[in-house]
PDB file of N, CA and C in Angstrom:
ATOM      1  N   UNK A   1     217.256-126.783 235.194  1.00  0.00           N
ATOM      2  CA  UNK A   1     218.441-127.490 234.747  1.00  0.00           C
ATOM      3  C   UNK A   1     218.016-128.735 233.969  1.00  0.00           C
ATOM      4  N   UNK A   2     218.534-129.434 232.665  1.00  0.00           N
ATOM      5  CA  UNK A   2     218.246-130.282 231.766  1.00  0.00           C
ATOM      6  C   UNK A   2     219.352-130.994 232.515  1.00  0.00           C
ATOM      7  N   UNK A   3     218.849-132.095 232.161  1.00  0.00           N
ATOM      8  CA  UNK A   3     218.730-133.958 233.029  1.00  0.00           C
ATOM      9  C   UNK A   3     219.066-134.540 231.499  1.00  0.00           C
ATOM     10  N   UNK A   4     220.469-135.504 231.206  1.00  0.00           N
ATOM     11  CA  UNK A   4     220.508-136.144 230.134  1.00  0.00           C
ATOM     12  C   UNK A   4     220.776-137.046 230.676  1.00  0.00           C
ATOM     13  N   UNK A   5     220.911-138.169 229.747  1.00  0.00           N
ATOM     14  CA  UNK A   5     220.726-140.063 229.954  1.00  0.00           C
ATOM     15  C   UNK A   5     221.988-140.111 228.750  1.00  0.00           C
ATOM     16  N   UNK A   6     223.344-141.143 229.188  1.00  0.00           N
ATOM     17  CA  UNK A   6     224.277-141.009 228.620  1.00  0.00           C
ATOM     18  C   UNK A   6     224.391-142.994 228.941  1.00  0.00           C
ATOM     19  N   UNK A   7     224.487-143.525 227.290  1.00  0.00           N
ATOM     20  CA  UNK A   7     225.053-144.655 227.075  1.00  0.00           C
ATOM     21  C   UNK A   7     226.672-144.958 226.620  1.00  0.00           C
ATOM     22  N   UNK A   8     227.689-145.550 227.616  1.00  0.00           N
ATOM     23  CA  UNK A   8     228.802-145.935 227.299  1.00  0.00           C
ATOM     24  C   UNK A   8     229.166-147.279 227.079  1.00  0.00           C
ATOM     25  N   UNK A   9     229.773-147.435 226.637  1.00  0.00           N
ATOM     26  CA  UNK A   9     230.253-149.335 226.395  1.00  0.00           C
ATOM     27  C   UNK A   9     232.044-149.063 226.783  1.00  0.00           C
ATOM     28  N   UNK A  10     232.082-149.706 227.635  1.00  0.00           N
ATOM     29  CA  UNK A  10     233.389-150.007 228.481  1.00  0.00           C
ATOM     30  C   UNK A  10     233.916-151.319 228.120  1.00  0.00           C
ATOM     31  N   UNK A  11     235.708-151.273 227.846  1.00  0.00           N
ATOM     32  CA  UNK A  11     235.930-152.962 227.828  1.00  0.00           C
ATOM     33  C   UNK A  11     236.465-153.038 229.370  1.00  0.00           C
ATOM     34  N   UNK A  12     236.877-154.377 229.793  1.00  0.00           N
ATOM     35  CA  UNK A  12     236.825-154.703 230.591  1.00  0.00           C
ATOM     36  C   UNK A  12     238.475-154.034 231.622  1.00  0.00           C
ATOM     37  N   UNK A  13     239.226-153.306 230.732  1.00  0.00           N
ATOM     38  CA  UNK A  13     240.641-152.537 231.171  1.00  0.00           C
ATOM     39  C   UNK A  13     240.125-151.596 231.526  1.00  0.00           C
ATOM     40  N   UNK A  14     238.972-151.036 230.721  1.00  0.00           N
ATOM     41  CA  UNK A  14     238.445-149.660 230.989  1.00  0.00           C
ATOM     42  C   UNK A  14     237.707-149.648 232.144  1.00  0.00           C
ATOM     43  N   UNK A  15     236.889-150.435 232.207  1.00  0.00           N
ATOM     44  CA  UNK A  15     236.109-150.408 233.886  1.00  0.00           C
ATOM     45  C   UNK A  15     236.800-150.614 234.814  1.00  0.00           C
ATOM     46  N   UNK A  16     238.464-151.645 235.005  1.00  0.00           N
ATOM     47  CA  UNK A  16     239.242-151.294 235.686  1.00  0.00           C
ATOM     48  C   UNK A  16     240.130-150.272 236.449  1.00  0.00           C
ATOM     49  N   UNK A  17     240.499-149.515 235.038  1.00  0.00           N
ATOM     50  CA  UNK A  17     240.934-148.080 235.397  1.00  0.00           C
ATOM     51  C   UNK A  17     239.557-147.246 235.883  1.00  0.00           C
ATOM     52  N   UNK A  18     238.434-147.228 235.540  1.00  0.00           N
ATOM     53  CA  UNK A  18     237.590-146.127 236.092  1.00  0.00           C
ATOM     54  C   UNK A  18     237.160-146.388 237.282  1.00  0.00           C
ATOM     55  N   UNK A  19     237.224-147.506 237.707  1.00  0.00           N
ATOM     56  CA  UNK A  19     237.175-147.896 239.493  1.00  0.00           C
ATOM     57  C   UNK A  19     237.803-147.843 240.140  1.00  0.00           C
ATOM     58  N   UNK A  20     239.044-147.785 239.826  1.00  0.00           N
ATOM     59  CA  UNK A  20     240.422-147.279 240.497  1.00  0.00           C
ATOM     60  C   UNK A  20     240.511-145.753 240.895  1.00  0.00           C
ATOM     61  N   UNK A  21     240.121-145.034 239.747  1.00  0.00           N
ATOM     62  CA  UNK A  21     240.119-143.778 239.476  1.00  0.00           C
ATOM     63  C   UNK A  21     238.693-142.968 240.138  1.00  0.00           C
ATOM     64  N   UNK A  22     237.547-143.500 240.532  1.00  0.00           N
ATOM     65  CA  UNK A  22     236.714-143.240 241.144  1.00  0.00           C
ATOM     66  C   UNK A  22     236.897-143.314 242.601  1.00  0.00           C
ATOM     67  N   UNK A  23     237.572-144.399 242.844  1.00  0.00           N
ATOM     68  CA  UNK A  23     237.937-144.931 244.126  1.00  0.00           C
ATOM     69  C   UNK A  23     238.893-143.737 244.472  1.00  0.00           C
ATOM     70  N   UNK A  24     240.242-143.601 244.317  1.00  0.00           N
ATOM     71  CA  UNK A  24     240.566-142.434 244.152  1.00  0.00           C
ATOM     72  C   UNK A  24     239.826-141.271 244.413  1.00  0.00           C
ATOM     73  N   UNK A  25     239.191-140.651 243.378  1.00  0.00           N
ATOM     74  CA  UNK A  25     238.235-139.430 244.078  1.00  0.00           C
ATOM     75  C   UNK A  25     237.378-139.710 244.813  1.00  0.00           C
ATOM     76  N   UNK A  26     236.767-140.183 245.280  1.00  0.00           N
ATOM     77  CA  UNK A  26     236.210-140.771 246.506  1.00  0.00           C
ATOM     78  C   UNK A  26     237.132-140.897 247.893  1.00  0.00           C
ATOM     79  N   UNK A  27     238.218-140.936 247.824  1.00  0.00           N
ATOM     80  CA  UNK A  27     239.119-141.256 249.017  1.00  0.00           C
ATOM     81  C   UNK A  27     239.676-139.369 248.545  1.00  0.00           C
ATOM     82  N   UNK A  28     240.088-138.519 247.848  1.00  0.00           N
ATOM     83  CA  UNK A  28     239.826-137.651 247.922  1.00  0.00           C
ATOM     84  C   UNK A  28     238.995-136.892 248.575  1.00  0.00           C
ATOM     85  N   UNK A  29     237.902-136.924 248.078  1.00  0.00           N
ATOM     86  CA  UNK A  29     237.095-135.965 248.801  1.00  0.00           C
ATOM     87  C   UNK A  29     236.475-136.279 250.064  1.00  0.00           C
ATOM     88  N   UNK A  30     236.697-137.627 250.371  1.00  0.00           N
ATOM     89  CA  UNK A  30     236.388-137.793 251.758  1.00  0.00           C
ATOM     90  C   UNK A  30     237.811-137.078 252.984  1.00  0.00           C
ATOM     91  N   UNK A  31     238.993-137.018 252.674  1.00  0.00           N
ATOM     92  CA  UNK A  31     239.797-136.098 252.815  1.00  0.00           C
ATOM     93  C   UNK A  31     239.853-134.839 252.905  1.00  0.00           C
ATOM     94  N   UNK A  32     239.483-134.396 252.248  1.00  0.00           N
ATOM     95  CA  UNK A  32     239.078-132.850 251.693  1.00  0.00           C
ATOM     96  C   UNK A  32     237.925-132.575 252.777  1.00  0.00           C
ATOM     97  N   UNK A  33     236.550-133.423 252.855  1.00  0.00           N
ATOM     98  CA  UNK A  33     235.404-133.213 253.205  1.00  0.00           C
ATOM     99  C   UNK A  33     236.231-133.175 254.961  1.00  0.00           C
ATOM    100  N   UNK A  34     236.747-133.862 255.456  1.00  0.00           N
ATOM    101  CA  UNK A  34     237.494-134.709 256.883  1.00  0.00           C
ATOM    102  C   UNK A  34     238.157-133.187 257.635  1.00  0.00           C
ATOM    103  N   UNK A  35     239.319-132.538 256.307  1.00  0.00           N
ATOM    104  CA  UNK A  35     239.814-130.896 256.825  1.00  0.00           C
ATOM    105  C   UNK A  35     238.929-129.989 256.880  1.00  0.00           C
ATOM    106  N   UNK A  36     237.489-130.119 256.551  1.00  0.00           N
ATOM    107  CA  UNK A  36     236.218-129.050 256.539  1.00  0.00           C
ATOM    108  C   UNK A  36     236.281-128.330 255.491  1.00  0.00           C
ATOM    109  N   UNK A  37     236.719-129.127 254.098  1.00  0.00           N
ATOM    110  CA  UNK A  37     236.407-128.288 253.173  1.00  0.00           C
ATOM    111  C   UNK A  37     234.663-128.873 252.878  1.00  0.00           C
ATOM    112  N   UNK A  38     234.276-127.500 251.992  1.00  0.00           N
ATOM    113  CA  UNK A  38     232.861-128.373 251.418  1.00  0.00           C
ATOM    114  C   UNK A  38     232.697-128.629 250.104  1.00  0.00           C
ATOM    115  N   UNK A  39     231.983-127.519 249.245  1.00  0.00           N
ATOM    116  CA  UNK A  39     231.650-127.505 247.764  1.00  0.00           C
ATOM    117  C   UNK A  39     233.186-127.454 247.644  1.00  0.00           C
ATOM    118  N   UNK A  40     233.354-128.201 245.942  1.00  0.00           N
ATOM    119  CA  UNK A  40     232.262-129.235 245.352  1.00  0.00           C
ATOM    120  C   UNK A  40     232.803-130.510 246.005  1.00  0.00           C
ATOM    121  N   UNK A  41     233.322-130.769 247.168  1.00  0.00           N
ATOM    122  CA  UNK A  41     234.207-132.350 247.329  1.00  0.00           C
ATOM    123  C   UNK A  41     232.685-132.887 247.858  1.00  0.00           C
ATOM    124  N   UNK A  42     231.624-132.532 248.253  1.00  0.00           N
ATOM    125  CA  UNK A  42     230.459-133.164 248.837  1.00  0.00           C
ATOM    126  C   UNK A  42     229.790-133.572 247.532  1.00  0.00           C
ATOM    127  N   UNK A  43     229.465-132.734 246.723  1.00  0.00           N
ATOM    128  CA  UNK A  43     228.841-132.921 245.288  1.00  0.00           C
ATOM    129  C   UNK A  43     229.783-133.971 244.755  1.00  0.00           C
ATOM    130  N   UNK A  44     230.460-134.237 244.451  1.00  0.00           N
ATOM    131  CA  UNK A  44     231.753-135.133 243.686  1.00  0.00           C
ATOM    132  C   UNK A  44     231.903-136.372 244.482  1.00  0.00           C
ATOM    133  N   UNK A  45     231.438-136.433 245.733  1.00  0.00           N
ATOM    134  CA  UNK A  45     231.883-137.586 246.393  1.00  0.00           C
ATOM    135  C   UNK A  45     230.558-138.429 246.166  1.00  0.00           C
ATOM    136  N   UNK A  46     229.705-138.099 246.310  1.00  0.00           N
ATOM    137  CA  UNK A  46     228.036-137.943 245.743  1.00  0.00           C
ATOM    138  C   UNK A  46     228.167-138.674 244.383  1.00  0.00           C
ATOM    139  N   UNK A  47     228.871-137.612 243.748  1.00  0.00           N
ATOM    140  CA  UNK A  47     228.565-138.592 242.469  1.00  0.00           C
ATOM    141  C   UNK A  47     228.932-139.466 242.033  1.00  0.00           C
ATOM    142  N   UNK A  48     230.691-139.345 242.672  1.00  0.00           N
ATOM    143  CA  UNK A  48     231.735-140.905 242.375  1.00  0.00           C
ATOM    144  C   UNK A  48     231.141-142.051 242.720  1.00  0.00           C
ATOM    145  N   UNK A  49     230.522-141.948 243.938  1.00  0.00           N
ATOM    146  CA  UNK A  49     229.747-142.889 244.687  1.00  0.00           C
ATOM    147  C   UNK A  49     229.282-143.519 243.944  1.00  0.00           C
ATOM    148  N   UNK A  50     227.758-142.999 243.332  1.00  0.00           N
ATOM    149  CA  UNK A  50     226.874-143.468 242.243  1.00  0.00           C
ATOM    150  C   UNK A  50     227.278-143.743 241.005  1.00  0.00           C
ATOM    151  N   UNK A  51     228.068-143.465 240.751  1.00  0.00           N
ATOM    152  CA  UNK A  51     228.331-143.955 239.451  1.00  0.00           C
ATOM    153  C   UNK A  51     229.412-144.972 239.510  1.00  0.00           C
ATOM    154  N   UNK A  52     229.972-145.606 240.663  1.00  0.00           N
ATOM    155  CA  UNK A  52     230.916-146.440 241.145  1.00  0.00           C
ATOM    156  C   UNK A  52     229.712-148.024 241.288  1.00  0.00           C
ATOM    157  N   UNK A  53     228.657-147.038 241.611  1.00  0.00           N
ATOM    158  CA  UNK A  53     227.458-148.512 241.868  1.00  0.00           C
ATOM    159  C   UNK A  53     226.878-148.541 240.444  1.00  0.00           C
ATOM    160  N   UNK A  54     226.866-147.493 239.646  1.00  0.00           N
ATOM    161  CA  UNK A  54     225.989-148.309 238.531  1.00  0.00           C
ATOM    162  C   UNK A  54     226.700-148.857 237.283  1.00  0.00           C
ATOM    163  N   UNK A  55     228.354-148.521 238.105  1.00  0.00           N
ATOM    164  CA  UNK A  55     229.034-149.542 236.827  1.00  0.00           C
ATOM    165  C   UNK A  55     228.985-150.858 237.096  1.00  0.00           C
ATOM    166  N   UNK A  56     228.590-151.137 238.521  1.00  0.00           N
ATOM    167  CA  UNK A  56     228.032-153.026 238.696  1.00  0.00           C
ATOM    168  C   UNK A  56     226.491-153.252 238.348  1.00  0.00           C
ATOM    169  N   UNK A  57     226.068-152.431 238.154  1.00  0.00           N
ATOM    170  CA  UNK A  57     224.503-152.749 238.368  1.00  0.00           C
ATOM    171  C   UNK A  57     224.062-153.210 236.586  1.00  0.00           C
ATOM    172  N   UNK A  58     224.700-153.192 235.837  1.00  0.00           N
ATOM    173  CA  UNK A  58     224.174-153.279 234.752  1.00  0.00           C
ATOM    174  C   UNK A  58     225.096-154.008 233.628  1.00  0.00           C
ATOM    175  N   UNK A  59     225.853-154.896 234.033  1.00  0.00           N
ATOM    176  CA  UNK A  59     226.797-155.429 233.403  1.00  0.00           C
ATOM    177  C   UNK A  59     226.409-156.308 232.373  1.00  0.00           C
ATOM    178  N   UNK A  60     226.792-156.448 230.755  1.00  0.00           N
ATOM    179  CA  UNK A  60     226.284-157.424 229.726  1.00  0.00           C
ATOM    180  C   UNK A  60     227.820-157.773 228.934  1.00  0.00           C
ATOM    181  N   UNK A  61     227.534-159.104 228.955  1.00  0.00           N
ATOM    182  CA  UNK A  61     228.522-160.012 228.657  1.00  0.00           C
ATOM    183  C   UNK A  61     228.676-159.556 227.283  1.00  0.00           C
ATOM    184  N   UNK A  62     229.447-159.287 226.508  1.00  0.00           N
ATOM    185  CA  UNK A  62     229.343-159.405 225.051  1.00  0.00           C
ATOM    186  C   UNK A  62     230.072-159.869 224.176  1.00  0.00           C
ATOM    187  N   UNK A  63     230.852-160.858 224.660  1.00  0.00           N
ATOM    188  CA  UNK A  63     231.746-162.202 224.490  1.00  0.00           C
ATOM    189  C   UNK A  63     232.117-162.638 225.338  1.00  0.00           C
ATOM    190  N   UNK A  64     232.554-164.025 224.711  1.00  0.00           N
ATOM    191  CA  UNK A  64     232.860-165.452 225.773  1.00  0.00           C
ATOM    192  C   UNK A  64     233.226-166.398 224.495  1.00  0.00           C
ATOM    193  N   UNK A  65     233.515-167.581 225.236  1.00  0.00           N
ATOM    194  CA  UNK A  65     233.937-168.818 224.577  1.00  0.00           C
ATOM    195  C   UNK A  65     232.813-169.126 223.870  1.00  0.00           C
ATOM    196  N   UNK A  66     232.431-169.979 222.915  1.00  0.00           N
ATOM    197  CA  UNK A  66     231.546-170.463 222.103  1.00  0.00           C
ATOM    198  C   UNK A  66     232.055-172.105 222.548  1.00  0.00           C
ATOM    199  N   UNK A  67     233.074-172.268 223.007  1.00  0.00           N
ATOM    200  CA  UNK A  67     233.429-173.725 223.542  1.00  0.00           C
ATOM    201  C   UNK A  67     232.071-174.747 223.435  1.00  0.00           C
ATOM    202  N   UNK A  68     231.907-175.811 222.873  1.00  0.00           N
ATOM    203  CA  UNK A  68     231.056-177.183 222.831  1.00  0.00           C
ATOM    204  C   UNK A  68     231.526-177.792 224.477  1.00  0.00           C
ATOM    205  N   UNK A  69     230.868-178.120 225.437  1.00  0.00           N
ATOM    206  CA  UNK A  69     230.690-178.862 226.739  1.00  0.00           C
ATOM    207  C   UNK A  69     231.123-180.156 226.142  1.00  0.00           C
ATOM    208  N   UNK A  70     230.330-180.984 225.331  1.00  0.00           N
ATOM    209  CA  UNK A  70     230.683-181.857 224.459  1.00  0.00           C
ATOM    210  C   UNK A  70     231.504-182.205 223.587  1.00  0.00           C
ATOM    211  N   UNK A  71     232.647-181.812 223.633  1.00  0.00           N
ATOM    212  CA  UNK A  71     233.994-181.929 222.906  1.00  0.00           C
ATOM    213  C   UNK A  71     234.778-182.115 224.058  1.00  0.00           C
ATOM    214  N   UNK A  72     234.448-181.445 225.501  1.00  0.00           N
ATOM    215  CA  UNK A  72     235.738-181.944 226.893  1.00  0.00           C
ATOM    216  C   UNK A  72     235.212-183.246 227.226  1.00  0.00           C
ATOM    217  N   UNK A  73     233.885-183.776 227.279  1.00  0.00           N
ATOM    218  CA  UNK A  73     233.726-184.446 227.841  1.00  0.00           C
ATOM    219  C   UNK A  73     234.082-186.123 227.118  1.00  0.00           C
ATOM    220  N   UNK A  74     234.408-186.463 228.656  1.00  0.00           N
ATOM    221  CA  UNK A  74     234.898-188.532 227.899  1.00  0.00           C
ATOM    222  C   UNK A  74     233.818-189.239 227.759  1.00  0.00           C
ATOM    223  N   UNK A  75     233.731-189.882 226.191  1.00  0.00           N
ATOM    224  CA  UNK A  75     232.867-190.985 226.376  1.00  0.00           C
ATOM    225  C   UNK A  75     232.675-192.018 226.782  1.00  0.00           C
TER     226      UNK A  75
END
């Protein structure tokens, strides 16, 4: 079986909804898994999991304020 490496760029609504929505299948198939079902809610819960952790694990800012510190402050 071929193994690929997949780059996404998420805005910040989008990583909202997909944690919601992971969370979700995750509370799914732990349900599913709970009535003794098995394949695929074990595989899927598996993966929601992990990919629920590596949407924190790698987070890059790619805007912000450019704000001067030195323009709030009193002289």
């Amino acid at each position: 079986m071929s193994t690929y490496a997949y780059t996404i760029v998420f805005n910040d609504s989008e990583i909202i909804m997909l944690q919601s929505a992971l969370s979700l299948m995750i509370d799914h198939c732990q349900k599913k898994l709970d009535e003794g079902e098995g394949a695929p809610y074990w595989a899927h819960l598996s993966s929601a999991k992990e990919v629920l952790k590596k949407l924190d694990s790698d987070v890059v800012q790619v805007s912000g304020n450019n704000f001067n510190r030195q323009h709030f402050e009193k002289e």
